[in-house]
N, C-alpha and C. Protein backbone atom coordinates (compact mmCIF):
# COMPACT_ATOMS: atom_id res chain seq x y z
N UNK A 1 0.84 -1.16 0.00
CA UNK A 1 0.00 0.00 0.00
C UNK A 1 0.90 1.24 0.00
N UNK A 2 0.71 1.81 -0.53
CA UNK A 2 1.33 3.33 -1.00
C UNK A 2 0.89 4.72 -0.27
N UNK A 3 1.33 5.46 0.82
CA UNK A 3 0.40 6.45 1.52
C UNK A 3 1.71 7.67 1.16
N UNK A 4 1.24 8.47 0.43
CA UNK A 4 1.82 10.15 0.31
C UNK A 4 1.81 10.66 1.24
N UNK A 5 3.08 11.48 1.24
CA UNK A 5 2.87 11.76 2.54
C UNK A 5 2.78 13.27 2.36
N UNK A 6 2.31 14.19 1.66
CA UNK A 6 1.86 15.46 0.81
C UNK A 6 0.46 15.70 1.81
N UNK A 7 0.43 16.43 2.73
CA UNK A 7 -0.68 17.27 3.03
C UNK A 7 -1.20 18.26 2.61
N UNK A 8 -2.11 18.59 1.96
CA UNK A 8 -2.68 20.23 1.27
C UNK A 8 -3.72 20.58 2.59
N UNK A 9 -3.23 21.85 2.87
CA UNK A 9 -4.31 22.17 3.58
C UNK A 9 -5.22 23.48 3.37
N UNK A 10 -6.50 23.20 2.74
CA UNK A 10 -7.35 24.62 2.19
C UNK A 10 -8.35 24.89 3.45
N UNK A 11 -7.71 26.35 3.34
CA UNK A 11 -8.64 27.55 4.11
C UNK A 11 -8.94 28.32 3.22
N UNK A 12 -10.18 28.42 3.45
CA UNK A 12 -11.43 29.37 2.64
C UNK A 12 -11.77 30.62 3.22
N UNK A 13 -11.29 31.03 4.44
CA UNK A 13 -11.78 31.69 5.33
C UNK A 13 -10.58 33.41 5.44
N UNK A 14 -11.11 33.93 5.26
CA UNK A 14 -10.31 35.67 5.06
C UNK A 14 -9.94 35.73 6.17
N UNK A 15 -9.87 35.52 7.66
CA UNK A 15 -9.38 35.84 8.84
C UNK A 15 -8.03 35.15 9.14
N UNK A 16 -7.31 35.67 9.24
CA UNK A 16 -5.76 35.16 9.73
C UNK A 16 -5.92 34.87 10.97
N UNK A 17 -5.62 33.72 11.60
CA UNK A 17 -5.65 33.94 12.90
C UNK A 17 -3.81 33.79 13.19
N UNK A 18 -2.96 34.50 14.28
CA UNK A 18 -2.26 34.86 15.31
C UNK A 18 -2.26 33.58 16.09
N UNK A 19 -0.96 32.72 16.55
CA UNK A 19 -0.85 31.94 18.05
C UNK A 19 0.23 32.81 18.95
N UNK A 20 0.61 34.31 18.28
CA UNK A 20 1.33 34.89 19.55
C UNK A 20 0.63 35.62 19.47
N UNK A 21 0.78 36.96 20.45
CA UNK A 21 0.12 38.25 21.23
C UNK A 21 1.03 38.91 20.40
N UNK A 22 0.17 40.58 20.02
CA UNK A 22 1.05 40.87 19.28
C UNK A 22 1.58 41.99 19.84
N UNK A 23 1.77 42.06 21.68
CA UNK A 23 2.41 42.78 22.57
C UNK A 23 3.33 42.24 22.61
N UNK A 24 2.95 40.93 23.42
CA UNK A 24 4.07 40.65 24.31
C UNK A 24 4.69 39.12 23.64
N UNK A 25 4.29 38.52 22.52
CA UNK A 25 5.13 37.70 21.51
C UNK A 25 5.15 36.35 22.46
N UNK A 26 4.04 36.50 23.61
CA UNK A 26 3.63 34.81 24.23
C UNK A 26 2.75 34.08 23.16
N UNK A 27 3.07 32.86 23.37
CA UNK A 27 1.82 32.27 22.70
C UNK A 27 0.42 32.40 23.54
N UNK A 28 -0.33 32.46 22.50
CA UNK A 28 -2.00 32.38 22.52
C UNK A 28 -2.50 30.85 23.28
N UNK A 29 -2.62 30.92 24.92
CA UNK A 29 -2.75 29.38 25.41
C UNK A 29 -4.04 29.07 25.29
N UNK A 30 -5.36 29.93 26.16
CA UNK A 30 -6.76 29.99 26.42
C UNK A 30 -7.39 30.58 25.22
N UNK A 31 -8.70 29.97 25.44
CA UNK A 31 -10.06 30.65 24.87
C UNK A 31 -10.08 31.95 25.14
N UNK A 32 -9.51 32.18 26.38
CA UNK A 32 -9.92 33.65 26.89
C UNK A 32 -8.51 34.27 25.79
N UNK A 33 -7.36 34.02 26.17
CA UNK A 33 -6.34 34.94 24.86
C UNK A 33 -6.75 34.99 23.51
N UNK A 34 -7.36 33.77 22.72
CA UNK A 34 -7.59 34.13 21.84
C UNK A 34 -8.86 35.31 21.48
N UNK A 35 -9.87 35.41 22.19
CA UNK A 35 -11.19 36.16 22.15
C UNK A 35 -10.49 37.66 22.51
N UNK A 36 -9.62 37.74 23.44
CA UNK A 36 -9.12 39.07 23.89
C UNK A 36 -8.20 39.35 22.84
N UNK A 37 -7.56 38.77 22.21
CA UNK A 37 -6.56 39.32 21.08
C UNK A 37 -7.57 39.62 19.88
N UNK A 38 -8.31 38.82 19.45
CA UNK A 38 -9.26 39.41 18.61
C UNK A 38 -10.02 40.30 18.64
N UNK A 39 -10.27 40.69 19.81
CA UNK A 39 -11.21 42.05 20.16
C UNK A 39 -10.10 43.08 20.30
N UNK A 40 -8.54 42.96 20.55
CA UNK A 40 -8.48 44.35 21.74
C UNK A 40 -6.35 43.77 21.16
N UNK A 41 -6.13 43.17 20.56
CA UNK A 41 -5.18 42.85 20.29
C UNK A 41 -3.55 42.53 21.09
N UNK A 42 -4.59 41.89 22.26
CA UNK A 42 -3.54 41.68 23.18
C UNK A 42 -4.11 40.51 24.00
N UNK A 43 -3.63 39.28 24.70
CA UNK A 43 -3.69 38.26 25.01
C UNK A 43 -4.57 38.55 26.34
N UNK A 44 -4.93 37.73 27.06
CA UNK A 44 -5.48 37.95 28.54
C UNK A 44 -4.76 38.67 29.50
N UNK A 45 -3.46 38.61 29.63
CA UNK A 45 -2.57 39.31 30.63
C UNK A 45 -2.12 40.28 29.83
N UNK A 46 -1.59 40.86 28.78
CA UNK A 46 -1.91 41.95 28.54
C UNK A 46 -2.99 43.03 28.57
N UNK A 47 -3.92 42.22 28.04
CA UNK A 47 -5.24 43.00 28.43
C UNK A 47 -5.58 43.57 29.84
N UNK A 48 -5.56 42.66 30.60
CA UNK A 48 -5.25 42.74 32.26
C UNK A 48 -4.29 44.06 32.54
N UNK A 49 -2.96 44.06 31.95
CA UNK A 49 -2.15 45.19 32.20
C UNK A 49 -2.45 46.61 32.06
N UNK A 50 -2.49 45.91 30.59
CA UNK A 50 -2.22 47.42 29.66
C UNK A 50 -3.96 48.23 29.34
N UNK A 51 -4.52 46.88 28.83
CA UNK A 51 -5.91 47.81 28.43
C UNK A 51 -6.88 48.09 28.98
N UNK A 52 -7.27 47.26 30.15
CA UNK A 52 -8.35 47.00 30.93
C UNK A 52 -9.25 48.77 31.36
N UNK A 53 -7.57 48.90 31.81
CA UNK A 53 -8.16 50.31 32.57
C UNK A 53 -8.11 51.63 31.78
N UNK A 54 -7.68 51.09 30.45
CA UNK A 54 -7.56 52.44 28.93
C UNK A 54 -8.13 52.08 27.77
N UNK A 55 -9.38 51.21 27.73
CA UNK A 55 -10.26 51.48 26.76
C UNK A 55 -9.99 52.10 26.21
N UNK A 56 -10.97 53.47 26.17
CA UNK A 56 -10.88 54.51 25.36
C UNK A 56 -9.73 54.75 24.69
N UNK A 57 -8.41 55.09 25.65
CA UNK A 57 -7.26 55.49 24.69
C UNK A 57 -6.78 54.42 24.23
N UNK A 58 -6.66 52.97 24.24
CA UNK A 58 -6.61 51.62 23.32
C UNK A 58 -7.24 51.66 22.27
N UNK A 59 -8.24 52.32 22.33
CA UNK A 59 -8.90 52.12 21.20
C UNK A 59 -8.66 53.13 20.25
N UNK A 60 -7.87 54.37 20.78
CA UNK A 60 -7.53 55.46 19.93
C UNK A 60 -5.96 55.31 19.61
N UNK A 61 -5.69 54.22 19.98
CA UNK A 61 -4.22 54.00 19.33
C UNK A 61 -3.46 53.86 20.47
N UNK A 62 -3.59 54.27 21.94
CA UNK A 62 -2.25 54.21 22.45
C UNK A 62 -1.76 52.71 22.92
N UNK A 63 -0.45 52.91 22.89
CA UNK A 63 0.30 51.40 23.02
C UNK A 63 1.45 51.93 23.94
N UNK A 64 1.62 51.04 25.25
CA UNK A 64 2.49 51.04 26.40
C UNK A 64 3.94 51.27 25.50
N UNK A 65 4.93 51.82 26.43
CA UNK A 65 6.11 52.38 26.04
C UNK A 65 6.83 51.51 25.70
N UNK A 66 8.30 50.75 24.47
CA UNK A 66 8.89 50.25 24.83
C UNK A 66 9.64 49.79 26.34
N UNK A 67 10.09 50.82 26.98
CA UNK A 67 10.18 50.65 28.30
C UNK A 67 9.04 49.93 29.41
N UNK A 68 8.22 50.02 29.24
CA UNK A 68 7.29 49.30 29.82
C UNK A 68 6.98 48.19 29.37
N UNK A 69 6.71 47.53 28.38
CA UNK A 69 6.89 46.27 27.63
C UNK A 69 7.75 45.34 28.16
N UNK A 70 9.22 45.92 27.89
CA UNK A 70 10.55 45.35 28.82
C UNK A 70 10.01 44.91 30.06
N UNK A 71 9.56 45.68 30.82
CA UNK A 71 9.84 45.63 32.19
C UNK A 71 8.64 44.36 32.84
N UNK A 72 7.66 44.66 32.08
CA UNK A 72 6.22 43.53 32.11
C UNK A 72 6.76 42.85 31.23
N UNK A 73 7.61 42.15 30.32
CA UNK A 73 8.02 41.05 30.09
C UNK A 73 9.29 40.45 30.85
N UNK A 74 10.20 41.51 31.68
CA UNK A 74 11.07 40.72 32.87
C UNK A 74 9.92 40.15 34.25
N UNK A 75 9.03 40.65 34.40
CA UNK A 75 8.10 40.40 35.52
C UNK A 75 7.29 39.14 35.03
N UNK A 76 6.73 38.94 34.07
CA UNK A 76 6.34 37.84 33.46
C UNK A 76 6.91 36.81 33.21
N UNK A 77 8.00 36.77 32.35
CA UNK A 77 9.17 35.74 32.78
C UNK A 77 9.44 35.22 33.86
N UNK A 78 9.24 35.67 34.95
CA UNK A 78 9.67 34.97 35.91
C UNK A 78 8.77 33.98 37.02
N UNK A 79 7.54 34.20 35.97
CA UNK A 79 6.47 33.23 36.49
C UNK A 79 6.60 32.37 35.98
């Protein structure tokens, strides 16, 4: 018996989906990261950090400082 070993895989579907955050470059683990990155473009603990309490200006563009990024990804790391 003869089995190829050639996978094609068709997506029909226009949405890209993301398995990292496109803050903080963790992978996407939960239901809850993926639903929060699709709404708000940041994983559950980012969201938690950065957006929770800045809606409004998240939604008007602002994005935490390089410097701050750093510093919530040395604090994160070490969990």
């Amino acid at each position: 018996m003869y089995v190829s070993n050639n996978v094609k895989i068709i997506n029909n579907t226009k949405e890209k989906d993301t398995f990292f955050c496109v803050q903080c470059n963790f992978p996407l683990k939960s239901f809850e990261d993926f639903n929060y990155h699709k709404e708000w473009s940041a994983c559950h603990s980012c969201f938690l950090q950065f957006v929770e309490a800045r809606k409004n200006e998240w939604s008007k563009g602002w994005r935490p400082t390089k410097e701050r990024l750093v510093s919530y990804l040395k604090e994160r790391k070490q969990f």
